[in-house]
PDB file of N, CA and C in Angstrom:
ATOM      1  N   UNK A   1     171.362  -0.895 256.875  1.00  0.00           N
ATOM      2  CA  UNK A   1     170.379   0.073 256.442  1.00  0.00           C
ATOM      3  C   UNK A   1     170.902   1.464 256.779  1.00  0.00           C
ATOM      4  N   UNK A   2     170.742   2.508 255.803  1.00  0.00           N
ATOM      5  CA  UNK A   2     170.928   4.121 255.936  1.00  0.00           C
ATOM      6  C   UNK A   2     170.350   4.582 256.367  1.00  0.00           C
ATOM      7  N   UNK A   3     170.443   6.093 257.146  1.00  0.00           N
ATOM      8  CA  UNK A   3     169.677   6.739 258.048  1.00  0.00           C
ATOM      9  C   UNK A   3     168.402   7.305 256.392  1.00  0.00           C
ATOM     10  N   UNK A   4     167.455   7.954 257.183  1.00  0.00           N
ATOM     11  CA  UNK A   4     166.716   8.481 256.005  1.00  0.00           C
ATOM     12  C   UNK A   4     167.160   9.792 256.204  1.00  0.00           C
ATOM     13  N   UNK A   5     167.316  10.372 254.815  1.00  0.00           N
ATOM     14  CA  UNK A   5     167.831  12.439 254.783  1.00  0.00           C
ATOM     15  C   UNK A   5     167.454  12.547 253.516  1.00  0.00           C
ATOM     16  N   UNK A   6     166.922  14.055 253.660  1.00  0.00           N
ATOM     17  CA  UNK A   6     166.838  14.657 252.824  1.00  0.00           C
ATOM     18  C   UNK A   6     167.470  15.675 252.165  1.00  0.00           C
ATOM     19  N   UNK A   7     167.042  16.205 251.222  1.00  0.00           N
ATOM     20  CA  UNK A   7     168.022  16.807 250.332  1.00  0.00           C
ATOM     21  C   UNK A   7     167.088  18.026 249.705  1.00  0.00           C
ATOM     22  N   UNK A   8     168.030  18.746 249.906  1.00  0.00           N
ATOM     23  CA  UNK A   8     167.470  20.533 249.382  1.00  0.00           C
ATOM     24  C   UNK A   8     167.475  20.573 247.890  1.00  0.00           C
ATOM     25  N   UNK A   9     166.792  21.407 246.607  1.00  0.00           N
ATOM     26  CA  UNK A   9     166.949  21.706 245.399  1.00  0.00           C
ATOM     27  C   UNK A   9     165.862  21.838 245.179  1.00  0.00           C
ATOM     28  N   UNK A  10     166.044  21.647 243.558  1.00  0.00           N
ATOM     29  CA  UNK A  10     165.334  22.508 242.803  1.00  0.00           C
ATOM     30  C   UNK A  10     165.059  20.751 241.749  1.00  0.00           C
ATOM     31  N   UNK A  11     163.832  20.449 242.087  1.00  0.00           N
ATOM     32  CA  UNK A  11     164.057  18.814 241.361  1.00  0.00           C
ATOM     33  C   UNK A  11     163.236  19.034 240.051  1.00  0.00           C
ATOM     34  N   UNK A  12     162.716  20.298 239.771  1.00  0.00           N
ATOM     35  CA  UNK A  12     162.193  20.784 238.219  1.00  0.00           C
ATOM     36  C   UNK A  12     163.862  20.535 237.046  1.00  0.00           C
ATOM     37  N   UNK A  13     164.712  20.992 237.917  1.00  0.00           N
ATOM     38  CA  UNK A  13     166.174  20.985 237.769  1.00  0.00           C
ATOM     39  C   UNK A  13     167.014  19.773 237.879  1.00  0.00           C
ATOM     40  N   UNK A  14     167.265  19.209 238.681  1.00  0.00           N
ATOM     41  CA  UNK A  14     168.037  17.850 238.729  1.00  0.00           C
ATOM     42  C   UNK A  14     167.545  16.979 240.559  1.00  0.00           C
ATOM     43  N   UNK A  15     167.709  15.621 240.397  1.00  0.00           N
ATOM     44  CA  UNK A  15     167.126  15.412 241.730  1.00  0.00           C
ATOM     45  C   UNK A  15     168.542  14.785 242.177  1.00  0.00           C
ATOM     46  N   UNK A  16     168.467  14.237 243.612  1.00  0.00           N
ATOM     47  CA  UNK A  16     169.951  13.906 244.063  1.00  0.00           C
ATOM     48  C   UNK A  16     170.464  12.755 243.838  1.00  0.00           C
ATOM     49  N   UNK A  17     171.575  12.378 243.239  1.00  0.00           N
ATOM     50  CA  UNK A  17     171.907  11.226 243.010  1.00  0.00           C
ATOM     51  C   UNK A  17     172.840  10.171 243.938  1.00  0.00           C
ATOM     52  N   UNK A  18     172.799  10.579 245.277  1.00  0.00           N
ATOM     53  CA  UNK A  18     173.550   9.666 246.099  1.00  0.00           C
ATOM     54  C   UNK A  18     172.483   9.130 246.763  1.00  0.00           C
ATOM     55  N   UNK A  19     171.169   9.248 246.633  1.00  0.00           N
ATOM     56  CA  UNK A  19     169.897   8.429 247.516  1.00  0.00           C
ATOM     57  C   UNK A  19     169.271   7.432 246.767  1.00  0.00           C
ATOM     58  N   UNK A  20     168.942   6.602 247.503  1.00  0.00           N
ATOM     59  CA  UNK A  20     168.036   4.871 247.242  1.00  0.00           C
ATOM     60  C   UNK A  20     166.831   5.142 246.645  1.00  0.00           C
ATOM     61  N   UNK A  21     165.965   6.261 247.325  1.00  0.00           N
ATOM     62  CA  UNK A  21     164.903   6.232 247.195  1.00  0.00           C
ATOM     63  C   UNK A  21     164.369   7.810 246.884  1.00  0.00           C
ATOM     64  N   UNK A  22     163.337   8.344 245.773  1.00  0.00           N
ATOM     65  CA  UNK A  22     163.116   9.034 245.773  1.00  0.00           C
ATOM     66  C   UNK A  22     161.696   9.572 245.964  1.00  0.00           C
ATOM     67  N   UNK A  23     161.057   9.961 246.637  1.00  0.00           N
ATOM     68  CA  UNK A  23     159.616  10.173 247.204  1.00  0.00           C
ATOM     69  C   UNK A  23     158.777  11.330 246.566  1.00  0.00           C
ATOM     70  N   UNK A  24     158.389  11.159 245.676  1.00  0.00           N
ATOM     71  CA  UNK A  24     157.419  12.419 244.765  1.00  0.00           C
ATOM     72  C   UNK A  24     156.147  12.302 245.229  1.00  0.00           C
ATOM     73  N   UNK A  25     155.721  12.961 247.075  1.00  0.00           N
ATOM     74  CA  UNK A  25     154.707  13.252 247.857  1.00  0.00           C
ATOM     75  C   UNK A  25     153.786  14.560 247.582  1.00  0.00           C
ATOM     76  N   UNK A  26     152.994  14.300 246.763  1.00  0.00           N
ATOM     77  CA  UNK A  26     151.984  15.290 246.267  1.00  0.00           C
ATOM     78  C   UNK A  26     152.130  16.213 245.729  1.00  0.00           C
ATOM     79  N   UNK A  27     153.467  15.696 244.471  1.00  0.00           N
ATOM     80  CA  UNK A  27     154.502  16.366 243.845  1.00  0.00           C
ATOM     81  C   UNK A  27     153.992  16.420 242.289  1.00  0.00           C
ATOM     82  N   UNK A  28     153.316  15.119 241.616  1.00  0.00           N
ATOM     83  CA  UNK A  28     152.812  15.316 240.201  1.00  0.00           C
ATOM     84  C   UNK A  28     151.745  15.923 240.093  1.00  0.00           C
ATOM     85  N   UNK A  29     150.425  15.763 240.745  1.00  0.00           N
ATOM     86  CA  UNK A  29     149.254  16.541 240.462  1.00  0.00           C
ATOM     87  C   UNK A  29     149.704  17.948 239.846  1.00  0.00           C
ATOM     88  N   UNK A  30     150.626  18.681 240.478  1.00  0.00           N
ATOM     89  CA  UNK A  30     150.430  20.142 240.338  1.00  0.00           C
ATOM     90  C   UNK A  30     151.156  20.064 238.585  1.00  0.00           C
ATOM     91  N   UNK A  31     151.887  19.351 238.059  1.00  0.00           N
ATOM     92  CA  UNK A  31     152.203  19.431 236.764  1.00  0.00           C
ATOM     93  C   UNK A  31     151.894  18.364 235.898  1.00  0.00           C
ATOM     94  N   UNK A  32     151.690  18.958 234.440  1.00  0.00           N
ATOM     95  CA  UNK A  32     151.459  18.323 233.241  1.00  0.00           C
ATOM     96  C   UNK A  32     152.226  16.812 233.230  1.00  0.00           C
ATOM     97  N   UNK A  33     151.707  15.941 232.180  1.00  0.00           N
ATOM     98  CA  UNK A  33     151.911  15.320 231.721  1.00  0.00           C
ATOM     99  C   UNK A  33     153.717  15.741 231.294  1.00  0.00           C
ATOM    100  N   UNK A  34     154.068  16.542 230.285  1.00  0.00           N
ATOM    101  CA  UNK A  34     155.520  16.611 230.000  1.00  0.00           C
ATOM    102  C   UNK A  34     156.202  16.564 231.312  1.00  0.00           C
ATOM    103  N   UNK A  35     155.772  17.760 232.093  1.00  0.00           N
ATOM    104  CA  UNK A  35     157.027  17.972 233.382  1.00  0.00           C
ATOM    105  C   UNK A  35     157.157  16.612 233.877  1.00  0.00           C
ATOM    106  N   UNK A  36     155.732  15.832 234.249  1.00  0.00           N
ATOM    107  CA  UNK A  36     155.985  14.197 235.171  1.00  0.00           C
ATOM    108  C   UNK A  36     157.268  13.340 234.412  1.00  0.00           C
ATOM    109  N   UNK A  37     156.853  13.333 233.112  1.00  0.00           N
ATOM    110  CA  UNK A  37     157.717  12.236 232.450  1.00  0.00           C
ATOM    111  C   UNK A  37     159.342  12.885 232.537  1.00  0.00           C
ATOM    112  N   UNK A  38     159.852  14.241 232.522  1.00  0.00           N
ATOM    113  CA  UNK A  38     160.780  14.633 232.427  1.00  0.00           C
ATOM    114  C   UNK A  38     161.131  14.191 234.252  1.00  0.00           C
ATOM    115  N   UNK A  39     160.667  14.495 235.063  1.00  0.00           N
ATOM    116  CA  UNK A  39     160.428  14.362 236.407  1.00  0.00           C
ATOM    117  C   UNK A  39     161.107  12.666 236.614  1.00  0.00           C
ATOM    118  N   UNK A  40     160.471  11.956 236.221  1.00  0.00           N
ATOM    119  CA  UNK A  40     160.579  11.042 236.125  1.00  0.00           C
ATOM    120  C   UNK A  40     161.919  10.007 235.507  1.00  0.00           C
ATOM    121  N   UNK A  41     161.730  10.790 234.372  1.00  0.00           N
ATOM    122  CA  UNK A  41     163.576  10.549 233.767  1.00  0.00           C
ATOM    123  C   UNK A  41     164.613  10.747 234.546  1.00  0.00           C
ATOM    124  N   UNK A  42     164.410  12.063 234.790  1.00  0.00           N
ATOM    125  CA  UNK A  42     165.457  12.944 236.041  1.00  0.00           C
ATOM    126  C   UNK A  42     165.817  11.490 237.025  1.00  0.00           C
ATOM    127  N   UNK A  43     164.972  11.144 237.805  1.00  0.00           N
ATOM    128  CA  UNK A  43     164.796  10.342 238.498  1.00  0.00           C
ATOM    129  C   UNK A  43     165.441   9.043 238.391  1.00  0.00           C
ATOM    130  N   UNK A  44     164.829   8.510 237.126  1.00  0.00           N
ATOM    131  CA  UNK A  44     165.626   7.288 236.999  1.00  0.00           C
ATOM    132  C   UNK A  44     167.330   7.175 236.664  1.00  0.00           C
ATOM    133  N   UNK A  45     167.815   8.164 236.055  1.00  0.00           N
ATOM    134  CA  UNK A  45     169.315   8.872 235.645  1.00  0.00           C
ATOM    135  C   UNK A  45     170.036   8.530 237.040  1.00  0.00           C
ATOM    136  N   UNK A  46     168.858   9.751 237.888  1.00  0.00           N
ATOM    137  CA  UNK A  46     170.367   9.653 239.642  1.00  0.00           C
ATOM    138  C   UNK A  46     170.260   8.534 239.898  1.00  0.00           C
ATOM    139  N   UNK A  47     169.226   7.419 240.064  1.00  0.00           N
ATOM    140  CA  UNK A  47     169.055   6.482 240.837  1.00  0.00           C
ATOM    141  C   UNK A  47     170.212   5.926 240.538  1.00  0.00           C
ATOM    142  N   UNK A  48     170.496   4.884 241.643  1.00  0.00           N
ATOM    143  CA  UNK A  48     171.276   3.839 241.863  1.00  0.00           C
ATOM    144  C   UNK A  48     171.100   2.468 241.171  1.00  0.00           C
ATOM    145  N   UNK A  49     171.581   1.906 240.887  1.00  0.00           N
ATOM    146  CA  UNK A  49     170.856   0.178 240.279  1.00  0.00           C
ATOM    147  C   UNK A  49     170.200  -0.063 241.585  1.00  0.00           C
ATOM    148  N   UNK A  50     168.578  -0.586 241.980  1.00  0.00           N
ATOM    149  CA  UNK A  50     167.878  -1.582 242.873  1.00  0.00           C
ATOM    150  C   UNK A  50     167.909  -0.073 243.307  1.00  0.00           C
ATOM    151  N   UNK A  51     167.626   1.309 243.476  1.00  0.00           N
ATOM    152  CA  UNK A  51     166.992   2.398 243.561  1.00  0.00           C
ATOM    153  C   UNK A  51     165.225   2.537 243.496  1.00  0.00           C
ATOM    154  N   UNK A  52     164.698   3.086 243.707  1.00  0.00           N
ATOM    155  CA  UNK A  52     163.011   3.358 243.771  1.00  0.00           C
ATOM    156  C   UNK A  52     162.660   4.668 243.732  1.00  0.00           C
ATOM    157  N   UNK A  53     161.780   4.911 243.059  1.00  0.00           N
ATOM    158  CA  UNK A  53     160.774   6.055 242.969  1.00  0.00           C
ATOM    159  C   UNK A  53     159.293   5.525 243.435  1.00  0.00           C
ATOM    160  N   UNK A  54     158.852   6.290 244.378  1.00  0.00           N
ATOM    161  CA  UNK A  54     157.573   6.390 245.313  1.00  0.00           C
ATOM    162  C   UNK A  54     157.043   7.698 244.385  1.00  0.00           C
ATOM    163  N   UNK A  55     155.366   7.131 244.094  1.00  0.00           N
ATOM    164  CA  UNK A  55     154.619   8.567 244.101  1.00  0.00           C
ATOM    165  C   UNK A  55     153.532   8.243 244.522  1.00  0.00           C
ATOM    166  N   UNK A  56     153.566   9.345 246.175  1.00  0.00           N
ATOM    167  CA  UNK A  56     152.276   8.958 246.859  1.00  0.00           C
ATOM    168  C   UNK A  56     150.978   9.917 246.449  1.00  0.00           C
ATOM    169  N   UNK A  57     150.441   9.989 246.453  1.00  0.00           N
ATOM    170  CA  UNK A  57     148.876  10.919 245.925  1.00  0.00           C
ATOM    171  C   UNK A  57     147.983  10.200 246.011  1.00  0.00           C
ATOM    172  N   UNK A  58     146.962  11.270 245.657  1.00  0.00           N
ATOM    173  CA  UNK A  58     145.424  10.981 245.850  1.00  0.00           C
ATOM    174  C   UNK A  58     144.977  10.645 244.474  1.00  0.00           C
ATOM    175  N   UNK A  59     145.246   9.064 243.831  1.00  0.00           N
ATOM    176  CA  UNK A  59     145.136   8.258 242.493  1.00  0.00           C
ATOM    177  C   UNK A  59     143.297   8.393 242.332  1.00  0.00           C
ATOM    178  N   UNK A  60     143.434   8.635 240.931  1.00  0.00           N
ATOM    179  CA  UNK A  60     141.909   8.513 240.527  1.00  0.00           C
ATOM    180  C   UNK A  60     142.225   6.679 239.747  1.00  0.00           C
ATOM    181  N   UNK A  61     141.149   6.386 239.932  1.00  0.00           N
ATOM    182  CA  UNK A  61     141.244   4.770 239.177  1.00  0.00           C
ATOM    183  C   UNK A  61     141.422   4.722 237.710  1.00  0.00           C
ATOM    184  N   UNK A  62     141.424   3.753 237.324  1.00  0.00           N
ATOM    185  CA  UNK A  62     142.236   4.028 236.238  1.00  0.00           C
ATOM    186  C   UNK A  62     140.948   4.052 234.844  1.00  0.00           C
ATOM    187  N   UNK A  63     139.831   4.077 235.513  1.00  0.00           N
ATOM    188  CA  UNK A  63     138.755   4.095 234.681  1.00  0.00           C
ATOM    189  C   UNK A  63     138.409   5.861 234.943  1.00  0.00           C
ATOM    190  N   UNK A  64     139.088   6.274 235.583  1.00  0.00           N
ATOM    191  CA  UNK A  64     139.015   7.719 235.945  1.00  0.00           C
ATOM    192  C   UNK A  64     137.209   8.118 236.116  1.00  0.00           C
ATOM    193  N   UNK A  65     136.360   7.594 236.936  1.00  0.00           N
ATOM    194  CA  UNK A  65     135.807   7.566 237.525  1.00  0.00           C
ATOM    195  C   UNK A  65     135.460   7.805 239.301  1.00  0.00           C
ATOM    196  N   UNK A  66     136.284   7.891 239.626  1.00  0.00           N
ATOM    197  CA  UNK A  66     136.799   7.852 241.325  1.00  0.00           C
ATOM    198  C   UNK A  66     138.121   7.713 241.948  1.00  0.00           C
ATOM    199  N   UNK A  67     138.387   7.385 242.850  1.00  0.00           N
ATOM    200  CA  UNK A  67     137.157   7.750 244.034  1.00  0.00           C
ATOM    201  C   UNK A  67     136.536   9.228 243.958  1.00  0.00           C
ATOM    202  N   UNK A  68     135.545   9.644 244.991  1.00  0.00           N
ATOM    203  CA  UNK A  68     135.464  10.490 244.802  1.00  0.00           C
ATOM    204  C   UNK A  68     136.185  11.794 245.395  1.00  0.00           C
ATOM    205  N   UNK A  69     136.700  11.367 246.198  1.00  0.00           N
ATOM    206  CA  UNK A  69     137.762  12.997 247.112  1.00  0.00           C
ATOM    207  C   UNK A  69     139.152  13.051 245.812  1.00  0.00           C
ATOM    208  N   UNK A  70     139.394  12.196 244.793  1.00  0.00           N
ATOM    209  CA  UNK A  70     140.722  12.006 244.158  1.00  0.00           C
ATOM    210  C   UNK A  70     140.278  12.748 242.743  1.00  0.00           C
ATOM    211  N   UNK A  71     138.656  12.692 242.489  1.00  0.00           N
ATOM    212  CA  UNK A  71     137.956  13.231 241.351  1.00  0.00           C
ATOM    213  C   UNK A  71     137.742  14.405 241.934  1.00  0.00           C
ATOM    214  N   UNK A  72     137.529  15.162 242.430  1.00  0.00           N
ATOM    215  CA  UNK A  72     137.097  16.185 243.366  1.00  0.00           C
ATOM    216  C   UNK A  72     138.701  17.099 243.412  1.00  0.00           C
ATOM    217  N   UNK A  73     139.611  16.802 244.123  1.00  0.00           N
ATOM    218  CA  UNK A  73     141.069  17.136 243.418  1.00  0.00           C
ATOM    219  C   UNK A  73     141.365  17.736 242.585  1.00  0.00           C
ATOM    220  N   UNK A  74     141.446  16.332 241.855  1.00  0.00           N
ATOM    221  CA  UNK A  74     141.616  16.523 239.958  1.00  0.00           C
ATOM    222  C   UNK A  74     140.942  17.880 239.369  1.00  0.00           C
ATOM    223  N   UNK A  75     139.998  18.058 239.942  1.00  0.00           N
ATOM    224  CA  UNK A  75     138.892  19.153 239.332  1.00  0.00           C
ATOM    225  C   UNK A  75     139.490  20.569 239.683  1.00  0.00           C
ATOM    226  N   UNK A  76     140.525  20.759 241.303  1.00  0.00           N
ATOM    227  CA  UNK A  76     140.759  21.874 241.800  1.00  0.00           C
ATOM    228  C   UNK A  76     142.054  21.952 241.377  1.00  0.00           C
ATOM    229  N   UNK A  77     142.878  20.731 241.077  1.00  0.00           N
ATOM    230  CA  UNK A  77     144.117  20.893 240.316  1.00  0.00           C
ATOM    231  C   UNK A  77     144.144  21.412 239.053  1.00  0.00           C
ATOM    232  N   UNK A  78     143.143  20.772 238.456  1.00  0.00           N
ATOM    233  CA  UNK A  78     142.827  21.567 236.835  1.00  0.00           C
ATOM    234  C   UNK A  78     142.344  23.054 237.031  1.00  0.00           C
ATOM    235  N   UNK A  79     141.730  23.637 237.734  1.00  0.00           N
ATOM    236  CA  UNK A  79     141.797  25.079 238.113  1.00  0.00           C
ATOM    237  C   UNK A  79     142.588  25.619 238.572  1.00  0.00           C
ATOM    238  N   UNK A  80     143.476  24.962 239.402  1.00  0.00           N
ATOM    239  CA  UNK A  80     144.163  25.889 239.882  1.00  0.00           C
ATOM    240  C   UNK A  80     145.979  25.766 239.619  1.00  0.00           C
ATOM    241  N   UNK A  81     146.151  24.769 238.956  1.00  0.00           N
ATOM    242  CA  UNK A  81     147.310  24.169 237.996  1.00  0.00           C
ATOM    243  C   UNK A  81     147.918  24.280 237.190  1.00  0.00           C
ATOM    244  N   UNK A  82     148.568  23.596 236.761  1.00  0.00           N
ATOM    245  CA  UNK A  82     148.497  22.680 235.260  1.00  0.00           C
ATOM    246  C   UNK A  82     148.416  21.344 235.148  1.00  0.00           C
ATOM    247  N   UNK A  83     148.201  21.060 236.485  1.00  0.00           N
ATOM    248  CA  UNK A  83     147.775  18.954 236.315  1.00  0.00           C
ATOM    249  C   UNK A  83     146.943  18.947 236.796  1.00  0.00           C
ATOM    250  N   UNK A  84     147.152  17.549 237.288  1.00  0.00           N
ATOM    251  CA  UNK A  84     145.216  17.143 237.550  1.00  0.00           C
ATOM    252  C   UNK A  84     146.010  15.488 238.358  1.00  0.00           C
ATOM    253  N   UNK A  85     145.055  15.125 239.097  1.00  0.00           N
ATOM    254  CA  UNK A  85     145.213  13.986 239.899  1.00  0.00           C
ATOM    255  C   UNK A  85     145.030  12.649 238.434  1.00  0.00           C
ATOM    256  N   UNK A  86     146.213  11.676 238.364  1.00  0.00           N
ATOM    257  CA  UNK A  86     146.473  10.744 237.739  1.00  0.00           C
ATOM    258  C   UNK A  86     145.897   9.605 238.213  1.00  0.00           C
ATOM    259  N   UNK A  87     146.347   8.157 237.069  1.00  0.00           N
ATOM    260  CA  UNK A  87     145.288   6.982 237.612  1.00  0.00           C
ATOM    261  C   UNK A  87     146.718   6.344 237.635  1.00  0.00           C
ATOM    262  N   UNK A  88     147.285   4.803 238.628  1.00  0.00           N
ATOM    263  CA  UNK A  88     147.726   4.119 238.386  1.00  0.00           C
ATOM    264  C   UNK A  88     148.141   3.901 236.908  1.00  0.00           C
ATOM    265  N   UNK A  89     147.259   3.363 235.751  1.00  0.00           N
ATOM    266  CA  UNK A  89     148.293   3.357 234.490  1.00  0.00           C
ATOM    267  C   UNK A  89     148.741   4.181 234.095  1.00  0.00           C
ATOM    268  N   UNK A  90     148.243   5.735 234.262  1.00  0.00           N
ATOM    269  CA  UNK A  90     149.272   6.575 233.933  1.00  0.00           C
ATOM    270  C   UNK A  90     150.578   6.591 234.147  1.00  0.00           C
ATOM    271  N   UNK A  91     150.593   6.797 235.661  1.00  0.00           N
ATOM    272  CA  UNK A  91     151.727   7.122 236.381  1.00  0.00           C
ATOM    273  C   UNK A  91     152.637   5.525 235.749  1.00  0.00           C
ATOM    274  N   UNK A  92     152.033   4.203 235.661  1.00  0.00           N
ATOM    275  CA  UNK A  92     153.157   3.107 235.403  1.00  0.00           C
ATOM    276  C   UNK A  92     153.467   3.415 233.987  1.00  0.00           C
ATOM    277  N   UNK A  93     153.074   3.902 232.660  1.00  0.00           N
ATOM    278  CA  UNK A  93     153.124   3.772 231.690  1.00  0.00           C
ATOM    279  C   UNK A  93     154.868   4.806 231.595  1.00  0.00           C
ATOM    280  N   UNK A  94     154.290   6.101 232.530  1.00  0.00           N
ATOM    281  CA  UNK A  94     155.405   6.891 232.790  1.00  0.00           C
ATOM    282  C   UNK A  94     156.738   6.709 233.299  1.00  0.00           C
ATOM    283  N   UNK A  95     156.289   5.681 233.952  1.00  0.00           N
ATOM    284  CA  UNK A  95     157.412   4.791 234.811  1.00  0.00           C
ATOM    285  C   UNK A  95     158.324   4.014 234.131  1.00  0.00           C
ATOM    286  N   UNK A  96     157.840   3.162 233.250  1.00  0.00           N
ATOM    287  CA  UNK A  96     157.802   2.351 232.424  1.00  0.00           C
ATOM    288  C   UNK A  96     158.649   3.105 231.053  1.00  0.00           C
ATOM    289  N   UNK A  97     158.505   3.648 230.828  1.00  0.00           N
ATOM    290  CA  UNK A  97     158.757   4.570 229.681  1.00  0.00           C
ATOM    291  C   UNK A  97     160.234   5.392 230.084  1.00  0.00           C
ATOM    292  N   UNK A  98     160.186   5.852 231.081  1.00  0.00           N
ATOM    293  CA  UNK A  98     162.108   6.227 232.286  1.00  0.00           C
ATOM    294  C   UNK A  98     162.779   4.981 232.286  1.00  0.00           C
ATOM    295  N   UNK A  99     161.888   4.018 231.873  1.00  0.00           N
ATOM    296  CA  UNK A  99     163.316   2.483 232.266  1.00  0.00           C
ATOM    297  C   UNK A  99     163.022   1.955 233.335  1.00  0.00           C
ATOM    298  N   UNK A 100     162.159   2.329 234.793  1.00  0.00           N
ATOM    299  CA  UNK A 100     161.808   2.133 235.893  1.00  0.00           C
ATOM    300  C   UNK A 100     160.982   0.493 235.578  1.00  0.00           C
ATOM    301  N   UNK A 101     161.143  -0.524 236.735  1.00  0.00           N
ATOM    302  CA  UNK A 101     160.520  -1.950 236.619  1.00  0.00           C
ATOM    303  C   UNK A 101     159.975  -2.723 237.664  1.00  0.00           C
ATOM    304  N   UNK A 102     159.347  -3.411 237.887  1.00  0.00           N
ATOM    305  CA  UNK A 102     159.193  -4.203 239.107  1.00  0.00           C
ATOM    306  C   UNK A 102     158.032  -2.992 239.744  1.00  0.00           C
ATOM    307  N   UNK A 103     156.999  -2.295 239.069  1.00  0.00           N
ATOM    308  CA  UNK A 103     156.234  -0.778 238.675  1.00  0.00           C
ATOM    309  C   UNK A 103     154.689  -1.783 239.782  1.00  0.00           C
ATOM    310  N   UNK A 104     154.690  -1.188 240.776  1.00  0.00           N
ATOM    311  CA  UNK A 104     153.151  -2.132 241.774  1.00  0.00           C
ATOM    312  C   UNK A 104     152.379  -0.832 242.074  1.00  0.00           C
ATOM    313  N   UNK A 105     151.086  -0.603 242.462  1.00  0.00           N
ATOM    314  CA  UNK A 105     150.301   0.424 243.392  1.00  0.00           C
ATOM    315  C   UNK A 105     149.747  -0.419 244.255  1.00  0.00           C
ATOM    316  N   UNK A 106     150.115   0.569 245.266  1.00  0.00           N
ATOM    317  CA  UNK A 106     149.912   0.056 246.963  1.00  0.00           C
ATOM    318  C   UNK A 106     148.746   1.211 246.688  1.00  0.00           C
ATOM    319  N   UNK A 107     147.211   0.657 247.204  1.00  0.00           N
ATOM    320  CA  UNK A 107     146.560   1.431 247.940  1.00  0.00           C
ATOM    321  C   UNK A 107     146.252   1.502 249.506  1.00  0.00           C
ATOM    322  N   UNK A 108     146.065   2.565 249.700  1.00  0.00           N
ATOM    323  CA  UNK A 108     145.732   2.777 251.821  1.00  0.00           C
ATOM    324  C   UNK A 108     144.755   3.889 252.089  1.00  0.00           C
ATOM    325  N   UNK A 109     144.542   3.694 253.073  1.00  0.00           N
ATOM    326  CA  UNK A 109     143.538   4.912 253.274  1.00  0.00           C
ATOM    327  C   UNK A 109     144.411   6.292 254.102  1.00  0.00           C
ATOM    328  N   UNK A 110     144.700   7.488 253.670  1.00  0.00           N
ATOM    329  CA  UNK A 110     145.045   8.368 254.395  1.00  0.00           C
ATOM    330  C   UNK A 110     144.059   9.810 254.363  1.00  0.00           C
ATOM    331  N   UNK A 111     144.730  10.682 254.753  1.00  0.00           N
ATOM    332  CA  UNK A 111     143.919  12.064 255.149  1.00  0.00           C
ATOM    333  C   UNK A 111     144.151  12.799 253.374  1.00  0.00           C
ATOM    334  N   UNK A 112     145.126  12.679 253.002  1.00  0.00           N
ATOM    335  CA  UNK A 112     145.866  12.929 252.015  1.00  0.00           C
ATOM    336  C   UNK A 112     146.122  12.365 250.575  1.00  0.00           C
ATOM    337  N   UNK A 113     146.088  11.440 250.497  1.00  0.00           N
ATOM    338  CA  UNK A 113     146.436  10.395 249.440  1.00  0.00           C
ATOM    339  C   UNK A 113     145.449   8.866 249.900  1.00  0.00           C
ATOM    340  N   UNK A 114     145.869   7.935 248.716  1.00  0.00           N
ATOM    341  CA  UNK A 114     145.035   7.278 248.799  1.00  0.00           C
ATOM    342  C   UNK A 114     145.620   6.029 248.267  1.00  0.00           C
ATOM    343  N   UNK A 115     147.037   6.151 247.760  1.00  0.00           N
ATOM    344  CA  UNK A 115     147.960   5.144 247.237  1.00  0.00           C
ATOM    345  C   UNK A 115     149.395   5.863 246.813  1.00  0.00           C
ATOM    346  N   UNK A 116     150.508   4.860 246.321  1.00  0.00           N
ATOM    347  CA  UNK A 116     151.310   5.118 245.797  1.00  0.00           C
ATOM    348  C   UNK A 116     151.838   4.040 244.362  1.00  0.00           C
ATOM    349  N   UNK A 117     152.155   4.866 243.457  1.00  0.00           N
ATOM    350  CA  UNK A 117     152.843   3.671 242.705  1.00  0.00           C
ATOM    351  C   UNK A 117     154.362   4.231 242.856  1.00  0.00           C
ATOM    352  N   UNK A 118     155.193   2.374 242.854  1.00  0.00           N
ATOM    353  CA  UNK A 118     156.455   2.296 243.011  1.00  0.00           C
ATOM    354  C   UNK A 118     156.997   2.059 241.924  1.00  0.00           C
ATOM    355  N   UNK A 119     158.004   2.312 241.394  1.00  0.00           N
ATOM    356  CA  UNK A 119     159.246   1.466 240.548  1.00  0.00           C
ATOM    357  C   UNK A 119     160.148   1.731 241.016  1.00  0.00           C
ATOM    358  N   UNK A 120     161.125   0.528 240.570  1.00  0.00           N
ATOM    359  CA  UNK A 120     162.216   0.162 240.897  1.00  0.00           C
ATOM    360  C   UNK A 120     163.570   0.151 239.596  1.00  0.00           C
ATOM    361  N   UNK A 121     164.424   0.584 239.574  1.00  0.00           N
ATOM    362  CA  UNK A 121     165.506   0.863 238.505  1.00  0.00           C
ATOM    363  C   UNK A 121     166.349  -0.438 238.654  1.00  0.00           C
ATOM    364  N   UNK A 122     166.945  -1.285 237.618  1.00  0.00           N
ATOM    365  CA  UNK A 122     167.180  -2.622 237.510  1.00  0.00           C
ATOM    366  C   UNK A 122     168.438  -2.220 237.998  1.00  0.00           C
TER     367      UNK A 122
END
């Protein structure tokens, strides 16, 4: 196993391609629909084969109904943005669509977020 490090840039621009794993931590809300999926491409390109993309946030369900601190968000992201807090099928459809597979949401309870969805690059 590798130490964990991070890496400096500009990932609107290109993300790093010598790492396993890439962690987009309360990184989509703030942009649209286009930037995620481009975001996302980016992503799957550096990865490695058996590579991962993590996106942890505060997920609205996918009936976009709740919860409510993730609807509540969504509402201050759309004011104060250009995104808005996503549901699980979004984010997999997006996933899905980069080539990304093996696509699960882990939910948990934090201060911050409230799940993540994973994929994995074949």
């Amino acid at each position: 196993m590798s130490p964990c490090e991070t890496a400096g840039g500009n990932f609107s621009e290109q993300v790093p391609g010598d790492h396993e794993v890439h962690l987009l931590s309360m990184i989509p809300h703030d942009w649209d629909e286009a930037k995620n999926r481009a975001l996302l491409r980016r992503s799957f390109e550096a990865l490695p084969s058996g590579g991962a993309v993590i996106i942890s946030e505060l997920l609205v369900n996918d009936e976009k109904t709740g919860p409510a601190p993730a609807a509540l968000m969504s509402l201050n992201m759309l004011i104060e943005t250009e995104g808005r807090n996503y549901t699980p099928a979004e984010y997999s459809a997006w996933l899905e669509e980069a080539g990304f597979r093996h696509i699960e949401t882990v939910w948990f309870d934090a201060s911050a977020a409230n799940g993540a969805v994973i994929g994995r690059k074949p």
